[in-house]
N, C-alpha and C. Protein backbone atom coordinates (compact mmCIF):
# COMPACT_ATOMS: atom_id res chain seq x y z
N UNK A 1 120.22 1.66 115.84
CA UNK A 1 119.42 2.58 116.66
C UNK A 1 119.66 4.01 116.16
N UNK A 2 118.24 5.01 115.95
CA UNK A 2 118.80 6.03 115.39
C UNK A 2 119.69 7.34 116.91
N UNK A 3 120.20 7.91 116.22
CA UNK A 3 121.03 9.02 117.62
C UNK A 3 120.03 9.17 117.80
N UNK A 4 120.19 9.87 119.11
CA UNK A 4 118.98 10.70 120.29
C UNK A 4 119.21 12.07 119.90
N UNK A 5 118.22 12.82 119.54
CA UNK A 5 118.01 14.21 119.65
C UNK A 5 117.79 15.17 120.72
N UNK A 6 118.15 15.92 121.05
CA UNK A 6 118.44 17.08 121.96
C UNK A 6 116.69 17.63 121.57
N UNK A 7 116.22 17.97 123.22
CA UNK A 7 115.05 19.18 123.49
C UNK A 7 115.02 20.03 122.34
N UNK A 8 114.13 20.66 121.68
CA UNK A 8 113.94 21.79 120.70
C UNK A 8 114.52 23.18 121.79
N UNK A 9 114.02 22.96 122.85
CA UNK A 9 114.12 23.76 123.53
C UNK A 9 115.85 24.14 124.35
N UNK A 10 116.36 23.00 124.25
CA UNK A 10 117.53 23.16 124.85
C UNK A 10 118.70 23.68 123.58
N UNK A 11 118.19 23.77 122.20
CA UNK A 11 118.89 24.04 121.00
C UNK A 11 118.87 25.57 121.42
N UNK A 12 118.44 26.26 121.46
CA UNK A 12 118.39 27.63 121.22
C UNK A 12 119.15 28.01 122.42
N UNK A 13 119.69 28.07 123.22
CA UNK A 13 120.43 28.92 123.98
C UNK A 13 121.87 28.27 123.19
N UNK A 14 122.45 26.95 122.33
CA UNK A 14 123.01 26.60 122.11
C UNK A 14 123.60 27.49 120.63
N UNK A 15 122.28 27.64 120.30
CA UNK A 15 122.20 28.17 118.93
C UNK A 15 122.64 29.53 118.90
N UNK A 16 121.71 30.17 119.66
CA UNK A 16 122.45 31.72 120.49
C UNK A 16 124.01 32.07 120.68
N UNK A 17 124.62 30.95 121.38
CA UNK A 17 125.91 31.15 121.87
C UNK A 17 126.58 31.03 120.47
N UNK A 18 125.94 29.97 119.63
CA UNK A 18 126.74 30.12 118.35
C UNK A 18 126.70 30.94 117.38
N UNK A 19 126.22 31.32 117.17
CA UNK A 19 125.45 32.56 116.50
C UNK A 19 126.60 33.80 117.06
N UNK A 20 127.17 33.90 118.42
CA UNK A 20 127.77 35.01 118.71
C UNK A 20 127.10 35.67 119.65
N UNK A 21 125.46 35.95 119.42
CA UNK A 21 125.09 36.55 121.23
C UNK A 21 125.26 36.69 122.09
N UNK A 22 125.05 35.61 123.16
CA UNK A 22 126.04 35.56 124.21
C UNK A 22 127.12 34.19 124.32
N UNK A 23 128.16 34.15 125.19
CA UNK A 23 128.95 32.96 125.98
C UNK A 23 127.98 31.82 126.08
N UNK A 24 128.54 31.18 126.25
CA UNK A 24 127.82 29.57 127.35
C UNK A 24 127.35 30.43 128.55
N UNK A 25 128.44 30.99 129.12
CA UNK A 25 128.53 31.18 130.91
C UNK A 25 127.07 32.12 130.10
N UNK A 26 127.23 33.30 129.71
CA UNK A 26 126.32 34.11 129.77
C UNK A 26 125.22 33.86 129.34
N UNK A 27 124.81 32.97 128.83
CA UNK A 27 123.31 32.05 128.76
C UNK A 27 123.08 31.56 129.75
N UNK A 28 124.02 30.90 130.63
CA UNK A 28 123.82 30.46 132.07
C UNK A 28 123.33 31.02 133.29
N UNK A 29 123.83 32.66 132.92
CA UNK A 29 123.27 33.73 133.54
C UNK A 29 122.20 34.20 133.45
N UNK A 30 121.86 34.20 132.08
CA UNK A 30 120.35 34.51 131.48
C UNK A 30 119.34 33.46 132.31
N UNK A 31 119.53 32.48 131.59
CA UNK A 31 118.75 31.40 132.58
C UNK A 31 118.78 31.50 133.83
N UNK A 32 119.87 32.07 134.61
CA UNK A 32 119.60 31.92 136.37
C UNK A 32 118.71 33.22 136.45
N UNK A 33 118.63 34.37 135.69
CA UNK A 33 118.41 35.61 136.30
C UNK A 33 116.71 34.87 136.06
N UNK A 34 116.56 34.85 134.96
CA UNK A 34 115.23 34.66 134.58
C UNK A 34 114.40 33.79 135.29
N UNK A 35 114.85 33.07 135.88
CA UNK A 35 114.35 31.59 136.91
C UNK A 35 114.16 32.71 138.16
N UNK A 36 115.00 33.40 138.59
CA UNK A 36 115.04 33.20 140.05
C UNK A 36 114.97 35.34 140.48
N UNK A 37 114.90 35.69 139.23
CA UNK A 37 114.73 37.54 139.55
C UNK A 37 113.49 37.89 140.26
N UNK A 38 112.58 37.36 140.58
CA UNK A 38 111.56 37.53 141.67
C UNK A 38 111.59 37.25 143.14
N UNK A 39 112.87 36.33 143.38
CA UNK A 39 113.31 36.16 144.69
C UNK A 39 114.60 36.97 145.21
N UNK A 40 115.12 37.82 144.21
CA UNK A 40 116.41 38.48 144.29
C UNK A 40 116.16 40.34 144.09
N UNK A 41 117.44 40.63 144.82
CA UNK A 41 116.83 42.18 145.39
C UNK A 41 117.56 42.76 144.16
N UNK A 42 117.45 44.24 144.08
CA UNK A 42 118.38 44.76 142.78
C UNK A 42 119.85 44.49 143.11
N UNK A 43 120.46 44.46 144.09
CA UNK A 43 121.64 44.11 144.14
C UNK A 43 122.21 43.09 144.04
N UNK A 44 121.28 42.05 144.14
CA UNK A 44 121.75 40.67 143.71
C UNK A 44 121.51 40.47 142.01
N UNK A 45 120.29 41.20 141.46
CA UNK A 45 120.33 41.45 140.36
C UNK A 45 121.58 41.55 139.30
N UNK A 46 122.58 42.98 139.72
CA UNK A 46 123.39 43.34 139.48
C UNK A 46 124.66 42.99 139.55
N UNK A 47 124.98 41.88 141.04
CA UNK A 47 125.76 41.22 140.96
C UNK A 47 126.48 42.22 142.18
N UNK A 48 126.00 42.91 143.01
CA UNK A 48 126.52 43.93 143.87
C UNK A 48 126.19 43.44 144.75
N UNK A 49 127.21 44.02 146.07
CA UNK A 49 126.83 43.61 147.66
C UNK A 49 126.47 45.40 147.77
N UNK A 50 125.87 45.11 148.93
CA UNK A 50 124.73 45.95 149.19
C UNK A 50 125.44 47.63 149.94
N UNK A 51 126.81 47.37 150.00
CA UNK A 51 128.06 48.37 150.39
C UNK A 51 128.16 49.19 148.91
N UNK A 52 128.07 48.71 147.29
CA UNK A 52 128.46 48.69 146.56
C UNK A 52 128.48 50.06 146.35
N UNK A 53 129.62 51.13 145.73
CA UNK A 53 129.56 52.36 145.60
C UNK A 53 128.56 52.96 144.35
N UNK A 54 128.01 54.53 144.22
CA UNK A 54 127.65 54.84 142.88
C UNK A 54 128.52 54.35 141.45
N UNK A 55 129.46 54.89 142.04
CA UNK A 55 130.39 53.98 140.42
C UNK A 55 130.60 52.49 140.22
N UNK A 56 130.75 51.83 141.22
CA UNK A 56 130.40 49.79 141.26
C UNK A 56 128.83 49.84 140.38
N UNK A 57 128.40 50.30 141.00
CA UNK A 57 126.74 50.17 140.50
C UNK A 57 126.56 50.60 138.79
N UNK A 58 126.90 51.69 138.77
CA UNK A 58 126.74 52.41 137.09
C UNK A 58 127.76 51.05 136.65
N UNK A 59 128.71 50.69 136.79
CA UNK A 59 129.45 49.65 135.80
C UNK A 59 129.00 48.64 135.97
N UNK A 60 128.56 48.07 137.15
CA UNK A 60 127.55 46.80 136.65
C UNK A 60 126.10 47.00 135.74
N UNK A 61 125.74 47.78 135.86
CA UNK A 61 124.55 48.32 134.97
C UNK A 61 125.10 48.36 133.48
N UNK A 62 126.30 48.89 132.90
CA UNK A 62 126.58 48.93 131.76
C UNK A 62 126.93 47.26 131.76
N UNK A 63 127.68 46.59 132.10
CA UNK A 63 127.76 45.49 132.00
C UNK A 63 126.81 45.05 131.77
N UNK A 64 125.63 44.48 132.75
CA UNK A 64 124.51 44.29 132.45
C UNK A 64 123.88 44.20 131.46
N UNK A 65 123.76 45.63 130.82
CA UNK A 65 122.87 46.08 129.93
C UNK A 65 123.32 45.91 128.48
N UNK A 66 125.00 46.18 128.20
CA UNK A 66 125.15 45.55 127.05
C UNK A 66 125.49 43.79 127.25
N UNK A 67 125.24 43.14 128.05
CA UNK A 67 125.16 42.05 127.67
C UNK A 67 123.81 41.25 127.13
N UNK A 68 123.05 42.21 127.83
CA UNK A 68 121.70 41.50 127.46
C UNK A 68 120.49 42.32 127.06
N UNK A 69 121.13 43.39 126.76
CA UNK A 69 120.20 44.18 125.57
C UNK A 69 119.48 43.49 123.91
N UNK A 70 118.26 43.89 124.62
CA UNK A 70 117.44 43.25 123.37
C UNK A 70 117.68 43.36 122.04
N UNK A 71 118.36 44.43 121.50
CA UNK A 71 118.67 44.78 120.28
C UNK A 71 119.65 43.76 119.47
N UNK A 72 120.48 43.42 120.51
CA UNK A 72 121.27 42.22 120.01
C UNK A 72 120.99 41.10 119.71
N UNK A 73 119.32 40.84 119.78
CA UNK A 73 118.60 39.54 119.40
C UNK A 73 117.75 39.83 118.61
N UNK A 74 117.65 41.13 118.37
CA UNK A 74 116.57 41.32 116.72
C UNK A 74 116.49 39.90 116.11
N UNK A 75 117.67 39.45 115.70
CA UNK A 75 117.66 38.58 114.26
C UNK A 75 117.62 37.02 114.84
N UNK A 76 117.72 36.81 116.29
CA UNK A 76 117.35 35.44 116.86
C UNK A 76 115.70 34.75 116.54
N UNK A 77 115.94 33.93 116.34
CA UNK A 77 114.21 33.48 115.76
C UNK A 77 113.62 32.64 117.43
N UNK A 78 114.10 32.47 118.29
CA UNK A 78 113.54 31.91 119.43
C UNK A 78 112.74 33.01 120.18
N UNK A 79 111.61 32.47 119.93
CA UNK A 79 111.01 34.04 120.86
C UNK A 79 110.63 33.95 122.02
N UNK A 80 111.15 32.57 123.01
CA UNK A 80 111.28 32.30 124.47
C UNK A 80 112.43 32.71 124.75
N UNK A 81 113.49 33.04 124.37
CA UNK A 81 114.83 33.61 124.38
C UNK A 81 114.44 34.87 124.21
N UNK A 82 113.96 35.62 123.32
CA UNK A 82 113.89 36.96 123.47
C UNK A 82 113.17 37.42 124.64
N UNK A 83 112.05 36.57 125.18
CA UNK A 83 110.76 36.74 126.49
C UNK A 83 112.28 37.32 127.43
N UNK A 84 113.02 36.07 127.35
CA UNK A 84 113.87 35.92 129.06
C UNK A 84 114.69 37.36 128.71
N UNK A 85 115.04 37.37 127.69
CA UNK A 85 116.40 38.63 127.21
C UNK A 85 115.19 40.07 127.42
N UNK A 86 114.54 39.93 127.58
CA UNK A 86 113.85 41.24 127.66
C UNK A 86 113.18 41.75 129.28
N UNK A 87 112.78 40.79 129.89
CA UNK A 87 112.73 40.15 131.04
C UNK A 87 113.82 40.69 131.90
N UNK A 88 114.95 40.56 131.41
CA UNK A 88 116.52 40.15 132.69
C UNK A 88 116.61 42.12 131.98
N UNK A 89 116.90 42.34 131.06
CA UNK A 89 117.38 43.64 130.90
C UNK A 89 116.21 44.73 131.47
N UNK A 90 114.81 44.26 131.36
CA UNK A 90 114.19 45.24 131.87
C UNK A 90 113.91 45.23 133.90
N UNK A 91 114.48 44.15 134.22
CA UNK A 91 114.78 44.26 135.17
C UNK A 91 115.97 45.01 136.07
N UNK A 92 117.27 44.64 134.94
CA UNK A 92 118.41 45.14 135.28
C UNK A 92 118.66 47.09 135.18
N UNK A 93 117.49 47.29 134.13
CA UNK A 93 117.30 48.49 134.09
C UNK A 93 116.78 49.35 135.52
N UNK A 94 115.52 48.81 135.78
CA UNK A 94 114.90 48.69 136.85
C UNK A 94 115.38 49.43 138.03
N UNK A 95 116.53 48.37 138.32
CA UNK A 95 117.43 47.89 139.52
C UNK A 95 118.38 49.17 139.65
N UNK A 96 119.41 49.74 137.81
CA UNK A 96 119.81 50.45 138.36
C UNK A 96 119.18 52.20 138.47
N UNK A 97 117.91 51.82 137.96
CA UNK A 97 116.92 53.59 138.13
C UNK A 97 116.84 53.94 139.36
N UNK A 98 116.88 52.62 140.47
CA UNK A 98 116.80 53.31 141.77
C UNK A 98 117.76 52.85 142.62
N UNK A 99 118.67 52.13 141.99
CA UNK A 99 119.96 51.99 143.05
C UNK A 99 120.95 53.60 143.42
N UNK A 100 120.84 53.97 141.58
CA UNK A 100 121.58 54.87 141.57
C UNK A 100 121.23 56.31 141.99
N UNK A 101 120.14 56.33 142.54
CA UNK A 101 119.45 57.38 143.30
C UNK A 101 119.75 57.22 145.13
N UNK A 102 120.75 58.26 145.36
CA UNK A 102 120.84 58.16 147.25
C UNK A 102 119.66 57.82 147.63
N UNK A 103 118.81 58.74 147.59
CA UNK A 103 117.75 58.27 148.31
C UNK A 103 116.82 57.20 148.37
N UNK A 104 116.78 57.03 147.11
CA UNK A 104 115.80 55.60 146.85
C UNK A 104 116.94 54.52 147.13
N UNK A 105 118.19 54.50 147.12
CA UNK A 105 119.03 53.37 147.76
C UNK A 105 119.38 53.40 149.40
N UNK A 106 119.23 54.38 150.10
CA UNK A 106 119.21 54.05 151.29
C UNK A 106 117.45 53.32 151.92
N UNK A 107 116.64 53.85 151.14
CA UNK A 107 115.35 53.21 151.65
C UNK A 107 114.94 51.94 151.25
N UNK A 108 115.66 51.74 150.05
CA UNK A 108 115.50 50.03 149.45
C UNK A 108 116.14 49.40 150.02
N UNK A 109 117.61 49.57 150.93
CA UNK A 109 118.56 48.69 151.46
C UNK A 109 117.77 48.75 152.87
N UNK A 110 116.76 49.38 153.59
CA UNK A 110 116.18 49.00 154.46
C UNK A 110 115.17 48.37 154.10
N UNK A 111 114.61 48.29 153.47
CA UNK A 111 112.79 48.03 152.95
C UNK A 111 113.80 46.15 152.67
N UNK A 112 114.80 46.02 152.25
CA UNK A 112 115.30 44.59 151.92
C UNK A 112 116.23 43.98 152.96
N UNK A 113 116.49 44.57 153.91
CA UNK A 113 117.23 44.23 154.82
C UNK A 113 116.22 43.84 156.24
N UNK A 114 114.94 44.45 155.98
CA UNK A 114 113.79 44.27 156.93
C UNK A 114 113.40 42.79 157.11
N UNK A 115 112.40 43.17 157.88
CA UNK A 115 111.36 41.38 157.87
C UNK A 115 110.71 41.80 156.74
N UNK A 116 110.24 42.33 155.92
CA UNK A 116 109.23 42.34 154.86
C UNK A 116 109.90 42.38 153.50
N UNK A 117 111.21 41.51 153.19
CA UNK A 117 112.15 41.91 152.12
C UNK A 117 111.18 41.06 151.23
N UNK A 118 110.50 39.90 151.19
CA UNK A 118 109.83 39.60 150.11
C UNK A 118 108.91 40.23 150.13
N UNK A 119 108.67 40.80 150.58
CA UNK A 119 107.39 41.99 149.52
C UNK A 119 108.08 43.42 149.20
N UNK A 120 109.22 43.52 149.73
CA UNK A 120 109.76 44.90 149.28
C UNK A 120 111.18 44.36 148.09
N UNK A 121 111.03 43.36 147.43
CA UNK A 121 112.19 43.49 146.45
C UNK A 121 111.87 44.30 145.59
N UNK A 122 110.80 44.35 145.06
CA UNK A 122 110.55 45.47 143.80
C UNK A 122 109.98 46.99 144.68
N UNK A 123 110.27 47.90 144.16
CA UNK A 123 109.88 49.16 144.48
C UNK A 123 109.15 50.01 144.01
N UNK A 124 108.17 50.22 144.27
CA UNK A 124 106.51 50.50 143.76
C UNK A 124 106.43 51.90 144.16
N UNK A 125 105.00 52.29 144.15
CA UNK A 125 104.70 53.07 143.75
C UNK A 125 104.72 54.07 145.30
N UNK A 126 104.46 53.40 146.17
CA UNK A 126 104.24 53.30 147.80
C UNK A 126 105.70 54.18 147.85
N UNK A 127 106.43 52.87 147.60
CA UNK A 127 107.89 53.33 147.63
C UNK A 127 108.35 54.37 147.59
N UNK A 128 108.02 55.26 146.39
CA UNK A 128 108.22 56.30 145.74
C UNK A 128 107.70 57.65 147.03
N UNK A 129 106.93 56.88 147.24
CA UNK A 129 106.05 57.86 147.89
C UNK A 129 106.35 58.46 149.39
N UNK A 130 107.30 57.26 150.08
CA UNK A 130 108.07 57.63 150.89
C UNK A 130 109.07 57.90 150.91
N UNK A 131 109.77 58.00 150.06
CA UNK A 131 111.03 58.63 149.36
C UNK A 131 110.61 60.21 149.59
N UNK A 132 109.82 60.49 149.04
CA UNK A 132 109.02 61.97 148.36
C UNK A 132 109.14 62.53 149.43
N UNK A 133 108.37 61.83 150.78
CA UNK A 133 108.27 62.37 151.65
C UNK A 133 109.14 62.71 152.91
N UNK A 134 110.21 61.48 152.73
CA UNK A 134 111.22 61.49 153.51
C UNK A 134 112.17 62.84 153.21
N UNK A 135 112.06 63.38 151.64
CA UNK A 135 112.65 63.98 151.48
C UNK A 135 112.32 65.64 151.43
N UNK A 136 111.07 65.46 151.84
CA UNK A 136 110.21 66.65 151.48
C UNK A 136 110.80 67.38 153.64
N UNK A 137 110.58 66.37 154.70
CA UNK A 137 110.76 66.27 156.05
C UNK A 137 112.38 66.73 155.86
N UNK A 138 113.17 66.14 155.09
CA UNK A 138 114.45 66.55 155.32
C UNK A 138 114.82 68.16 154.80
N UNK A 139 113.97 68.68 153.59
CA UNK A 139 114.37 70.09 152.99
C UNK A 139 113.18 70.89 154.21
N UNK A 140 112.49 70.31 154.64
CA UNK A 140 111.84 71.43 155.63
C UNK A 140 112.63 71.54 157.04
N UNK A 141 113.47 70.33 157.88
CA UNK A 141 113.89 70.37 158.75
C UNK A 141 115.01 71.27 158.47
N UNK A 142 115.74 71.40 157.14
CA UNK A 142 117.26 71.87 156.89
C UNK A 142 116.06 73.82 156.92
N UNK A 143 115.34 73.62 156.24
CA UNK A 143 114.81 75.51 156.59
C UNK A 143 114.22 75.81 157.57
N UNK A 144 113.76 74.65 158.70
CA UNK A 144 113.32 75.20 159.90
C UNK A 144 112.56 74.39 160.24
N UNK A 145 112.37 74.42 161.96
CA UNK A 145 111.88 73.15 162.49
C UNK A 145 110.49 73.59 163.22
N UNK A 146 110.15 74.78 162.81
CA UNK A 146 108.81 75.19 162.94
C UNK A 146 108.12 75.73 161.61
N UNK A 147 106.70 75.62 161.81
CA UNK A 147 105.90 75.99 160.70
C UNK A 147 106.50 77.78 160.55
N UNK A 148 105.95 78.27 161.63
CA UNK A 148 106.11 80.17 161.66
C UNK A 148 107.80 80.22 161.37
N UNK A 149 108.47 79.79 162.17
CA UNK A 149 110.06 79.94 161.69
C UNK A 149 110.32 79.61 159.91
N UNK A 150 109.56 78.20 159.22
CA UNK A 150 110.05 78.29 157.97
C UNK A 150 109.01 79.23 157.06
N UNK A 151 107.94 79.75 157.63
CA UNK A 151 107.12 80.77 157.13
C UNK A 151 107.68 82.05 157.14
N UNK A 152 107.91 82.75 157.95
CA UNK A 152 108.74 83.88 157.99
C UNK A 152 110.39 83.75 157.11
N UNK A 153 111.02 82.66 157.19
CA UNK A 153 112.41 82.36 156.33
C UNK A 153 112.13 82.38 155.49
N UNK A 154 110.80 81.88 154.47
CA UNK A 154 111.43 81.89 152.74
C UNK A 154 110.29 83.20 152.57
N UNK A 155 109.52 84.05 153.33
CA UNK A 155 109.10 84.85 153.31
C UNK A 155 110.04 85.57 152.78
N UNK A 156 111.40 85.47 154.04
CA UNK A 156 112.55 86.56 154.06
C UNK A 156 112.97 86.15 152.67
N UNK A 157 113.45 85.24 152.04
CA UNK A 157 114.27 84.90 150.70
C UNK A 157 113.95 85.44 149.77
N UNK A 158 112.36 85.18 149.44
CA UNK A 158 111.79 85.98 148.43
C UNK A 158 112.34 87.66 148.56
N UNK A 159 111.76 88.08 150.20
CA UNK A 159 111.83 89.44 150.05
C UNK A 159 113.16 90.03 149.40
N UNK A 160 114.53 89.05 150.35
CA UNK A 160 115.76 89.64 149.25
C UNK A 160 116.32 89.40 148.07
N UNK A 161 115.37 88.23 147.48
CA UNK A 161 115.93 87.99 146.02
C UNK A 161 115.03 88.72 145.40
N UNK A 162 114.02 89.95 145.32
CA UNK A 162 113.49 90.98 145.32
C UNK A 162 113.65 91.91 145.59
N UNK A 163 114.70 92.23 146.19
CA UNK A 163 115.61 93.16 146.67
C UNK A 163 114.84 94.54 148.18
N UNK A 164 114.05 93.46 148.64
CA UNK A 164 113.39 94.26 149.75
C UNK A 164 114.37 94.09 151.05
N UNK A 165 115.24 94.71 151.27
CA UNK A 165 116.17 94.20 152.30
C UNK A 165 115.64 94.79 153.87
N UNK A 166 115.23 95.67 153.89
CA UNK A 166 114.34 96.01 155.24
C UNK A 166 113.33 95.05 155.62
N UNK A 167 112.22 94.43 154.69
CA UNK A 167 111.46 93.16 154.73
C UNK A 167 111.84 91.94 154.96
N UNK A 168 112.91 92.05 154.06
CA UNK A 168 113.82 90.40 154.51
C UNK A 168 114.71 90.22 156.20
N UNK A 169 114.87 92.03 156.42
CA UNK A 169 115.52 91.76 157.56
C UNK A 169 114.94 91.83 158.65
N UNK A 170 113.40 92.42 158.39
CA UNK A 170 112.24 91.96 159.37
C UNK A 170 111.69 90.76 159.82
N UNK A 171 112.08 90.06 158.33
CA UNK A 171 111.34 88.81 158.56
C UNK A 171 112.29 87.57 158.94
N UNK A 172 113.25 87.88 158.73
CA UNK A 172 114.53 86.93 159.53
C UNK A 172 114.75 87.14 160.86
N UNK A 173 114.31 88.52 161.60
CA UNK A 173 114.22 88.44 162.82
C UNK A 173 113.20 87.84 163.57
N UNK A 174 112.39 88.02 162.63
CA UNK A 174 110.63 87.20 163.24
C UNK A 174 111.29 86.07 163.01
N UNK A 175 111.62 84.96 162.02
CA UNK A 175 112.05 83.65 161.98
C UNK A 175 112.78 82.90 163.53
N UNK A 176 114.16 83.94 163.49
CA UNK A 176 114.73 83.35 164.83
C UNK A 176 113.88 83.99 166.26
N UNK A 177 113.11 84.38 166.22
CA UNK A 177 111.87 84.55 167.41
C UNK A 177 111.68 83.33 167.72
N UNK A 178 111.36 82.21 166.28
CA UNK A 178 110.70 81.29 166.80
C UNK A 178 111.99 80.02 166.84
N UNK A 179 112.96 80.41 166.00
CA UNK A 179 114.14 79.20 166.36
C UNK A 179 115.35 80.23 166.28
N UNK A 180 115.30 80.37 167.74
CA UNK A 180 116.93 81.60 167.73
C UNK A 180 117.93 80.88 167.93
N UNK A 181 117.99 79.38 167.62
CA UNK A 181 119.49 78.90 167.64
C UNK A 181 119.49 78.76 165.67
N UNK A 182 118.79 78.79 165.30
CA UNK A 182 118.93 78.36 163.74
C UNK A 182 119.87 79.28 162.72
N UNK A 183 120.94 78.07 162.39
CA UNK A 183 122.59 78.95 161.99
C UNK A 183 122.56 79.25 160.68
N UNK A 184 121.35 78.81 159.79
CA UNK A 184 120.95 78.99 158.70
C UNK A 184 119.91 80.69 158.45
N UNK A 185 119.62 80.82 158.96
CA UNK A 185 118.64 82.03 159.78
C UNK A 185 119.36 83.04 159.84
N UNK A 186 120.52 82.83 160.74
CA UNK A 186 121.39 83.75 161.05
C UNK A 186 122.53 84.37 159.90
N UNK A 187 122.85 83.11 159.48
CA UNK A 187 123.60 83.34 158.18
C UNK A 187 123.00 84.29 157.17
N UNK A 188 121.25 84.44 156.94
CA UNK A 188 120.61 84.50 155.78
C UNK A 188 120.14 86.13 156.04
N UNK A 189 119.96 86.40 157.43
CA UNK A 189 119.64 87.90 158.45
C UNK A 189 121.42 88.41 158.19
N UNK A 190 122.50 87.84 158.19
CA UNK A 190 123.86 88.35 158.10
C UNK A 190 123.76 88.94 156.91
N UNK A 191 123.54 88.14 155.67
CA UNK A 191 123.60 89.06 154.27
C UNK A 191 123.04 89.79 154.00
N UNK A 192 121.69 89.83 154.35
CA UNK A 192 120.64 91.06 154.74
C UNK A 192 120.78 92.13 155.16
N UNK A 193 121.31 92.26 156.38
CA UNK A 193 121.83 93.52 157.13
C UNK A 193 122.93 94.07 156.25
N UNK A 194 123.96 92.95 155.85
CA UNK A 194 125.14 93.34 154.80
C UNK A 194 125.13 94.25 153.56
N UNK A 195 123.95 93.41 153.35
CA UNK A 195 123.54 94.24 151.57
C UNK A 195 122.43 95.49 152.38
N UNK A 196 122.27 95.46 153.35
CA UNK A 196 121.67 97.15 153.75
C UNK A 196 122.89 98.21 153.54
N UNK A 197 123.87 97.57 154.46
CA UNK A 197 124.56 98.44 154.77
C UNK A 197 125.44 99.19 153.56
N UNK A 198 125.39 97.97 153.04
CA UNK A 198 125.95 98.48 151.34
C UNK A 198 125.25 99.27 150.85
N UNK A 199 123.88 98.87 150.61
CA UNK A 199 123.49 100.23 149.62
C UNK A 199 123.26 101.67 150.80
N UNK A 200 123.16 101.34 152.14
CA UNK A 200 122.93 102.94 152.73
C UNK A 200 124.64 103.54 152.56
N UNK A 201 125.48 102.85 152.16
CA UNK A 201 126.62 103.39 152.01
C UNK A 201 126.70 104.21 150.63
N UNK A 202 126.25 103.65 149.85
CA UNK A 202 125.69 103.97 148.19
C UNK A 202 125.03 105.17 147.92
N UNK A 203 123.88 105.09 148.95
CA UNK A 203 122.95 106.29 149.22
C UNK A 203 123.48 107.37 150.15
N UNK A 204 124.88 107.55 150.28
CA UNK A 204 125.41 108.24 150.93
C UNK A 204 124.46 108.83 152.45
N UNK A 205 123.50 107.66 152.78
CA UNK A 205 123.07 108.42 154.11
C UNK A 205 123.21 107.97 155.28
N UNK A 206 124.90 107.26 155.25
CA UNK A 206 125.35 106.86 156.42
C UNK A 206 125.68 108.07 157.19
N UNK A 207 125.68 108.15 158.43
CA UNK A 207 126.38 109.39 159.25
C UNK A 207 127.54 109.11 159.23
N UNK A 208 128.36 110.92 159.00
CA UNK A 208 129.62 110.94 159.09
C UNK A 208 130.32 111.19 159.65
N UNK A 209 131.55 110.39 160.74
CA UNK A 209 132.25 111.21 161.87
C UNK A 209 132.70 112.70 161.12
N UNK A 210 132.93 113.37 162.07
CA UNK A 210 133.39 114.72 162.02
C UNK A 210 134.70 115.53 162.68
């Protein structure tokens, strides 16, 4: 009886490992990512629990990435092996462009922790878009929680990084008109009045006891 021959197909991850590319295990990995990276979030991607710090994350990403960077299969002749190797790294890339961003990782660990995690494993364009905006709500709440209050404040900024300090200190008083608890306001009207007082000291037309 002649021997039994092995799949054409099951040679090449065999061939790979021998060759030096990757391990056994790490063909094993290749194959799981590639089977199953459409049902898995970037952190399972990566091999991270979802606590995982900025620095856990950047070292699984280098891990990652030199294990299964395409460059290292230039000279492999299987070009269903290169599909998956290009596949798993451009995913793993993916995963860490927006893990490693605060913001886009606190909104992906909700968007996947939700009822809608199978449609939010990948992060689109939508995505992006509430990011933008979440963050656009957070730099306007930190300058003021009214339209006229943050209108009159970077009014004032300009005026003193222009060096109009009577304007800036007009217009920081108009600001807390409309939010007179705002400690940012107050802080920004403090240097204002400060750098007046400096240069009317300069301009020698402070009054002088006698």
């Amino acid at each position: 009886m002649a021997p039994s021959v092995a799949p054409a197909v099951a040679a090449a991850p065999a061939a790979a490992a021998a060759s030096g590319q990757l391990t056994i295990e790490q063909l094993a990995e290749l194959d799981r990512l590639a089977a199953t990276m459409d049902q898995l979030d970037y952190f399972e991607i990566l091999g991270l629990e979802k606590a995982a710090s900025p620095a856990e994350i950047k070292k699984a990403f280098y891990r990652g990435s030199r294990t299964f960077h395409p460059d290292k299969f230039f000279h492999v002749g299987e070009e269903e092996l290169k599909k998956k190797v290009q596949a798993v790294y451009m995913r793993i890339t993916e995963a860490y462009a927006i893990l490693r961003d605060d913001a886009k990782r606190a909104k992906y660990i909700g968007d996947v922790t939700g009822p809608d995690r199978a449609q939010k494993l990948r992060f689109t364009e939508a995505s992006e878009a509430e990011v933008k905006l979440q963050k656009k709500k957070e730099l306007d709440e930190q300058i003021g929680t009214t339209p006229k209050g943050r209108q009159f404040y970077q009014t004032a900024v300009a005026d003193l990084e222009a060096g109009r300090l009577a304007a800036a200190e007009r217009n920081l008083k108009m600001a807390l008109t409309f939010e007179p608890g705002n400690q940012r306001y107050k802080e920004k009207l403090k240097e204002a009045q400060d750098k007046l007082l400096e240069e009317s000291r300069k301009s020698g037309s402070q009054f002088k006891i006698k």
